[in-house]
Every structure is written in C-alpha cells, then in structure tokens.
C-alpha atoms as a PDB file:
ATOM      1  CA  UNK A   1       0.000   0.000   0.000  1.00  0.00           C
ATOM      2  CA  UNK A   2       1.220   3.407  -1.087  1.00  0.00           C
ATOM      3  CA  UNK A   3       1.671   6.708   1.062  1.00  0.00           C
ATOM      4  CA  UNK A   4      -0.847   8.269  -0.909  1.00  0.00           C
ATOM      5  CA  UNK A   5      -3.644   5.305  -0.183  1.00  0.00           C
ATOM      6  CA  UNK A   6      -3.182   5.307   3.476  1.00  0.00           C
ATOM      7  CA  UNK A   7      -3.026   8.706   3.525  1.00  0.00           C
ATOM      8  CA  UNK A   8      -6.375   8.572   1.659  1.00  0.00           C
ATOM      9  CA  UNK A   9      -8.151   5.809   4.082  1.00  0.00           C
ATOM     10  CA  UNK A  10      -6.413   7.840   7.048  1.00  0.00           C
ATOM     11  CA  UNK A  11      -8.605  10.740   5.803  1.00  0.00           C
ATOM     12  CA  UNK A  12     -11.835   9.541   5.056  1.00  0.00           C
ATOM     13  CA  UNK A  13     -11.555   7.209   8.611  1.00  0.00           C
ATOM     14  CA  UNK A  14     -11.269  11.142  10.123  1.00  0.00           C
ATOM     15  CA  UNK A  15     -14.220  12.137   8.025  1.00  0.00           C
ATOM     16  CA  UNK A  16     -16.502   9.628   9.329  1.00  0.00           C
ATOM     17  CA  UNK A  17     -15.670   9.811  12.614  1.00  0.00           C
ATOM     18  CA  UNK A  18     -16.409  13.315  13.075  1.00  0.00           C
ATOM     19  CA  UNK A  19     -19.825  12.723  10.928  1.00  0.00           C
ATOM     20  CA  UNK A  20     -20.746  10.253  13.867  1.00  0.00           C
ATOM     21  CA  UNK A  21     -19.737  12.780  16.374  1.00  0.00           C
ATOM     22  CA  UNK A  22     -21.808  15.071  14.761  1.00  0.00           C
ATOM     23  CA  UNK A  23     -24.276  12.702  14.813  1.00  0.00           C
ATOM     24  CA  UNK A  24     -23.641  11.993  18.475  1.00  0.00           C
ATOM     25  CA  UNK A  25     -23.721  15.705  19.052  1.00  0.00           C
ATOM     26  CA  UNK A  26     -27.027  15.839  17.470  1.00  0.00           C
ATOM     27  CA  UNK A  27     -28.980  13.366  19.069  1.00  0.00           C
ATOM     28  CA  UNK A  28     -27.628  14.709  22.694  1.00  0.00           C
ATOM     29  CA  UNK A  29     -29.319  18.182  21.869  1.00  0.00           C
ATOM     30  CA  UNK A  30     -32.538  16.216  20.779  1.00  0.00           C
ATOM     31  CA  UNK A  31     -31.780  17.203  17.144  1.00  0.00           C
ATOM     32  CA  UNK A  32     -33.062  13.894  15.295  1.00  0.00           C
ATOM     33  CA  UNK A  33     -32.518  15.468  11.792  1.00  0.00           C
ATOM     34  CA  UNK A  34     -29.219  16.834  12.345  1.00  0.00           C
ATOM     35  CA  UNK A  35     -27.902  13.339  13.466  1.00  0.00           C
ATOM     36  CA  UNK A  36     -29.918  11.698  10.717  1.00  0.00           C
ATOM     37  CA  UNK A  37     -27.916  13.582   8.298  1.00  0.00           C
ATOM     38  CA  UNK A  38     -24.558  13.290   9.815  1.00  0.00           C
ATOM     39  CA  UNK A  39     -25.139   9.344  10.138  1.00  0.00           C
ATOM     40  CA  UNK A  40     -25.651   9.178   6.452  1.00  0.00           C
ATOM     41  CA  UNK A  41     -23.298  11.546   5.319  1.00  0.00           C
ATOM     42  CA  UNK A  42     -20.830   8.969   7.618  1.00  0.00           C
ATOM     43  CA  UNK A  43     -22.349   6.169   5.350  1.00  0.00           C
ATOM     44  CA  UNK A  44     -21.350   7.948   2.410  1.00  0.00           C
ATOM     45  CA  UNK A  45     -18.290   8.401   3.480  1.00  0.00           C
ATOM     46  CA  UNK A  46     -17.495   4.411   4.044  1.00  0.00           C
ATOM     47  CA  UNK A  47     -19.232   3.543   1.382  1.00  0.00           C
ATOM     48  CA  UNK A  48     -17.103   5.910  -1.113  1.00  0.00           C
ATOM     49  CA  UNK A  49     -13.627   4.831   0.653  1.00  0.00           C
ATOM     50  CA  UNK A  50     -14.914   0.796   0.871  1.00  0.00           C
ATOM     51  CA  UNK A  51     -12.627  -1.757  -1.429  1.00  0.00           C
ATOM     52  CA  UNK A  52     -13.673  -3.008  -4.439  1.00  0.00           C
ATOM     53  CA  UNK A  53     -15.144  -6.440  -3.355  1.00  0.00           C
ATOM     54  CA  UNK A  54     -14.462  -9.618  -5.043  1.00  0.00           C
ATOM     55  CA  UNK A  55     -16.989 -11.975  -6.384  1.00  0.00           C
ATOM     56  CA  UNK A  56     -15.970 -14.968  -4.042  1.00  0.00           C
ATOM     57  CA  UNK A  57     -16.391 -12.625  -0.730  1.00  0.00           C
ATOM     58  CA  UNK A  58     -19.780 -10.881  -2.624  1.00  0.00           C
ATOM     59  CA  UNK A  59     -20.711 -14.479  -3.168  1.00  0.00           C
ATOM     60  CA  UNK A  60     -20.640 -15.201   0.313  1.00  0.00           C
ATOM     61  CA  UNK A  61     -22.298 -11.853   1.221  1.00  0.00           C
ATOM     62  CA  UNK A  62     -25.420 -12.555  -1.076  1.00  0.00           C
ATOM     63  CA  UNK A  63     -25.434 -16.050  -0.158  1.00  0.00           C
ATOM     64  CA  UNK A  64     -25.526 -17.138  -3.704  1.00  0.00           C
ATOM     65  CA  UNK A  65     -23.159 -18.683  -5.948  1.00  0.00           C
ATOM     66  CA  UNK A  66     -20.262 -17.351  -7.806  1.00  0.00           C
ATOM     67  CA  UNK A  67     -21.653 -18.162 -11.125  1.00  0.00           C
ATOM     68  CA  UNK A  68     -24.684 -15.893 -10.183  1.00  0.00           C
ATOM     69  CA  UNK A  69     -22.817 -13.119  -8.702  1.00  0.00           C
ATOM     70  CA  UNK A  70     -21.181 -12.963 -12.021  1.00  0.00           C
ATOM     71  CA  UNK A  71     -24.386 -13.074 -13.892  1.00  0.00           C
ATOM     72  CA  UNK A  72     -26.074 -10.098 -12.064  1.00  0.00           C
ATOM     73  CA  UNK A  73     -23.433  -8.211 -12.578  1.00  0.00           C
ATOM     74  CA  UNK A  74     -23.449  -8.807 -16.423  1.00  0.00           C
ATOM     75  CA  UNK A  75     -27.579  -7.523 -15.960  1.00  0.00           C
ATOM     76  CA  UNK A  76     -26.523  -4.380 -14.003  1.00  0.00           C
ATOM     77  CA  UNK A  77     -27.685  -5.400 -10.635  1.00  0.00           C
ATOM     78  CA  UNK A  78     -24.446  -5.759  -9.742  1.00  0.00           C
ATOM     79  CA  UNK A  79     -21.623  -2.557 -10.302  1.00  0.00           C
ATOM     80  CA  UNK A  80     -18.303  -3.133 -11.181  1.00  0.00           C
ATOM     81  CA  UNK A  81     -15.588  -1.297  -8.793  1.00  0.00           C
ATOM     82  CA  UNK A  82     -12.284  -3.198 -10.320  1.00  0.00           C
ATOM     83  CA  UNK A  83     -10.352  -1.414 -13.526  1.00  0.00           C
ATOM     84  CA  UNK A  84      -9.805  -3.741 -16.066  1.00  0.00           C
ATOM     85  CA  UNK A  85      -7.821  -5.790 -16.731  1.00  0.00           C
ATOM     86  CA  UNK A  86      -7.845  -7.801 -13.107  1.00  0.00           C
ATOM     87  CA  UNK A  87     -10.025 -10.013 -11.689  1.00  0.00           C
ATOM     88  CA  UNK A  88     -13.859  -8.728 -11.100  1.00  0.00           C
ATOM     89  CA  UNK A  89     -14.306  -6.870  -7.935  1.00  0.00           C
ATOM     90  CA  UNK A  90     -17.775  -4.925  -7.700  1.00  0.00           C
ATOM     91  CA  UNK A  91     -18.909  -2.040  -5.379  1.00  0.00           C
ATOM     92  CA  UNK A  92     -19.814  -2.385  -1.518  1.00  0.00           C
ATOM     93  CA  UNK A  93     -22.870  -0.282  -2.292  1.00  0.00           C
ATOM     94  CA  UNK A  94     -24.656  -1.927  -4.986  1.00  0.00           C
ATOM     95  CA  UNK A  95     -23.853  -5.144  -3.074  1.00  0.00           C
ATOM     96  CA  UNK A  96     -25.559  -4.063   0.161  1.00  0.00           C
ATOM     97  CA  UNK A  97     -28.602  -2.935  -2.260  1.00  0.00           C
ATOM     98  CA  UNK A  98     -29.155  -6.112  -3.943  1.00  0.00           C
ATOM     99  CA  UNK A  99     -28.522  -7.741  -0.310  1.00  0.00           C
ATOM    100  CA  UNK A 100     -31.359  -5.477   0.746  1.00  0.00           C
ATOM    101  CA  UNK A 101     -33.241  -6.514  -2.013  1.00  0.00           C
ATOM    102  CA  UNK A 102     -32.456 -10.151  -1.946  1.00  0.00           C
ATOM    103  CA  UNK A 103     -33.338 -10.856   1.919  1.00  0.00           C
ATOM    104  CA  UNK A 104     -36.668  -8.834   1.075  1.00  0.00           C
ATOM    105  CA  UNK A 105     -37.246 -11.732  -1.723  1.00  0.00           C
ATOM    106  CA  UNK A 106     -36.266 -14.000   0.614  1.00  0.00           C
ATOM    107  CA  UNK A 107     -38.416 -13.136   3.414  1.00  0.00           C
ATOM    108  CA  UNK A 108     -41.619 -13.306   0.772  1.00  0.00           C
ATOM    109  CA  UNK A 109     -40.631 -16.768   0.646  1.00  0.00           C
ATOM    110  CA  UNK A 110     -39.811 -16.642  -2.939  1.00  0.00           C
ATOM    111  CA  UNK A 111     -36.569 -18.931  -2.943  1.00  0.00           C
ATOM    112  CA  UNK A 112     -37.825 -20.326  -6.857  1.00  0.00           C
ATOM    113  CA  UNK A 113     -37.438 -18.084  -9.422  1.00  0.00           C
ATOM    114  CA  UNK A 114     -34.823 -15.804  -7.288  1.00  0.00           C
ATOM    115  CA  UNK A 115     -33.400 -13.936  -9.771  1.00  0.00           C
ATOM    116  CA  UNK A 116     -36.186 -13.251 -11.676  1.00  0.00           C
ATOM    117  CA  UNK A 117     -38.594 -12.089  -8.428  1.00  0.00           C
ATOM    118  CA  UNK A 118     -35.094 -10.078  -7.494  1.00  0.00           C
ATOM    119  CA  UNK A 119     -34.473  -8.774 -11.560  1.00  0.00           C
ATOM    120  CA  UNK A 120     -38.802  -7.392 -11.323  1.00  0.00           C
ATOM    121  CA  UNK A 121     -38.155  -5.910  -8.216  1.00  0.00           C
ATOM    122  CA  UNK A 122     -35.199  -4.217  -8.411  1.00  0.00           C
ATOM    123  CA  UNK A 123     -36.587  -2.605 -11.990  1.00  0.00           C
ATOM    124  CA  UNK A 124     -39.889  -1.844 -10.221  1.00  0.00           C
ATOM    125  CA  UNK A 125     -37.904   0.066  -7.393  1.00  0.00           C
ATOM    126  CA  UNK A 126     -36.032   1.910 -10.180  1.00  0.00           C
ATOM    127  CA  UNK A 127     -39.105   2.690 -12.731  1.00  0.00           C
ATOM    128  CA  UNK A 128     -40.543   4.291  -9.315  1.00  0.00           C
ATOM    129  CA  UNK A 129     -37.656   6.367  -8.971  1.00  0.00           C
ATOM    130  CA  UNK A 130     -37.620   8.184 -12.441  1.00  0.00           C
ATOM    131  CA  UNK A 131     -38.280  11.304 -12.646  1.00  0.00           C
ATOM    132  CA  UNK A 132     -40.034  11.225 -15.946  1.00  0.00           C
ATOM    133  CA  UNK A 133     -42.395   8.620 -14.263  1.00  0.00           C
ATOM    134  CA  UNK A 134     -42.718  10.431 -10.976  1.00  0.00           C
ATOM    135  CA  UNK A 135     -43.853  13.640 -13.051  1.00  0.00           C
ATOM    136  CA  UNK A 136     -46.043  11.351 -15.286  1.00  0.00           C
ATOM    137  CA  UNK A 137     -47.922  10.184 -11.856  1.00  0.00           C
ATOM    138  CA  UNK A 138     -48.532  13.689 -10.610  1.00  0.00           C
ATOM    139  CA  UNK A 139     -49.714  14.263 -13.913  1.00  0.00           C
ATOM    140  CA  UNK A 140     -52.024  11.707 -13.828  1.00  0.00           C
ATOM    141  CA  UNK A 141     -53.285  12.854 -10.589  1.00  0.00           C
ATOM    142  CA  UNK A 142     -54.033  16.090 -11.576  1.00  0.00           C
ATOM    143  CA  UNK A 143     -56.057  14.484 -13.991  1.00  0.00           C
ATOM    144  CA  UNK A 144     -54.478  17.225 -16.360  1.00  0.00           C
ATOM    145  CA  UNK A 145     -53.867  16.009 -20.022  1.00  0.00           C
ATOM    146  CA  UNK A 146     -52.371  17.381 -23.164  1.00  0.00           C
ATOM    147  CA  UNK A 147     -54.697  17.340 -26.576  1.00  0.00           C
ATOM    148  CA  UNK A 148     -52.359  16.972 -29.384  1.00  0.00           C
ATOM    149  CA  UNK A 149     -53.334  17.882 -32.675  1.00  0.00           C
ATOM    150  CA  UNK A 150     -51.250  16.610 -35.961  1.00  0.00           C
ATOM    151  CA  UNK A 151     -51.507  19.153 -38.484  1.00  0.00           C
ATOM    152  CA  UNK A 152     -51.079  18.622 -42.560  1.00  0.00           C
ATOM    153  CA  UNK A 153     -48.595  20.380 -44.480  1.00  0.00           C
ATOM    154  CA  UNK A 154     -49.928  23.242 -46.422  1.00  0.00           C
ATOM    155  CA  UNK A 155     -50.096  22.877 -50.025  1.00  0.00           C
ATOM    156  CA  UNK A 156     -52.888  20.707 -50.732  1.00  0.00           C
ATOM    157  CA  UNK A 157     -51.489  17.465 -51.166  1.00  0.00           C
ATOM    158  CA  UNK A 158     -48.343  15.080 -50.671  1.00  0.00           C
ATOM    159  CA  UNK A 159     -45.570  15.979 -52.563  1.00  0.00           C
ATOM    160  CA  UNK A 160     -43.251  13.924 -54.284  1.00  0.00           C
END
C-alpha cells in the first residue's frame, strides 16, 4: 500500500468519525434530523472509501453462488468497482442494495425463481424512482392532459 492510499483511508476514517460525532452531538441536543444527516453523510463516506469487493467474498455476502454473482453483474444489478484488466471486484454499495433486495425476496418466501422475483423488483424500485415517471404520476393525478393535434402540411397534397 502506497503513502498516498493510506493517507487517503487515514482521511476519510477522520471524516466519518467526526460525521458520527456530529451525529452523536445531534442526538444529545434532541436534534433527530441533524444526526440523521450526519449518520448518512458517515455512510457515504465508508461507502465511497470501501474496497472493491471480489466476487468470491460478494458471493458469500449474497449467499448465492459465484456463477450468479457474475451473472447479475453482467444484468446491471451488480456494479463493477475493479479497472480492467484484473479479476472482477464490484462495489460495496450496490452489493448491500441487492442484499437489501435479496433478503426482502427471501423473506416473501420466494426462494424459486430468485433472480427473476429479485431482476422485477429491483426494476420496479427503479421505474418508481424516475423522474419522468414520478412527473407522469402527478400528472395523472391532476387528472391534467395534453390534446395533441397533428396538423397537414400546407399545399394541398403530398408531394413527391
């Protein structure tokens, strides 16, 4: 490990730490929004300065196979965090979101078909978090709606 790397963990350790003091600070003067905010900023923080994790320890994580690991992160589910060329390593976050994801499946008691009830609800959580689809839905509630009308070239006719 390089100077510059620890120097770089070394810094964002200090960054979390005072977010959590913050946080600490916070919830002492009854300020649940304040320490809210620090705690995720300190989430943030680990989650930008985490390793690249490799598919074998994801693997394990997920509680899934290696094989499959690989495969959702072919789909997208999964991010890659590793610069090529090297073996695959993908990112903390996206592996605590699919975890997050996954034990919800899991918990529905949905063990057949995992990847597909995992794929749907992954893509439903996304679709709902579009902005073109959130302003389509408050559209829709409005009950507002656009007339378009297609008009015809002037001229008469087609041309050739």
């Amino acid at each position: 490990m390089t100077i510059k790397e620890r120097e770089r963990i070394i810094n964002s350790a200090v960054a979390e730490i005072e977010e959590l003091d913050q946080a600490d600070a916070a919830l002492d003067s009854g300020d649940d929004a304040g320490a809210k905010r620090a705690v995720e900023k300190a989430r943030e923080l680990r989650l930008k300065a985490a390793p690249p994790v490799p598919v074998s320890v994801a693997a394990k994580m997920l509680e899934v196979s290696e094989p499959t690991v690989r495969a959702w992160a072919d789909r997208g589910l999964l991010e890659d965090a590793s610069p090529r060329p090297g073996p695959r390593a993908l990112s903390l976050e996206s592996i605590l979101r699919v975890r997050g994801e996954l034990e919800e499946v899991r918990r529905l008691g949905r063990d057949r078909g995992l990847r597909d009830a995992l794929l749907a609800r992954i893509d439903d959580r996304l679709t709902g978090e579009d902005p073109a689809v959130l302003r389509s839905l408050r559209q829709a509630k409005r009950g507002g709606r656009k007339h378009y009308v297609h008009r015809r070239a002037t001229g008469g006719g087609r041309s050739s």
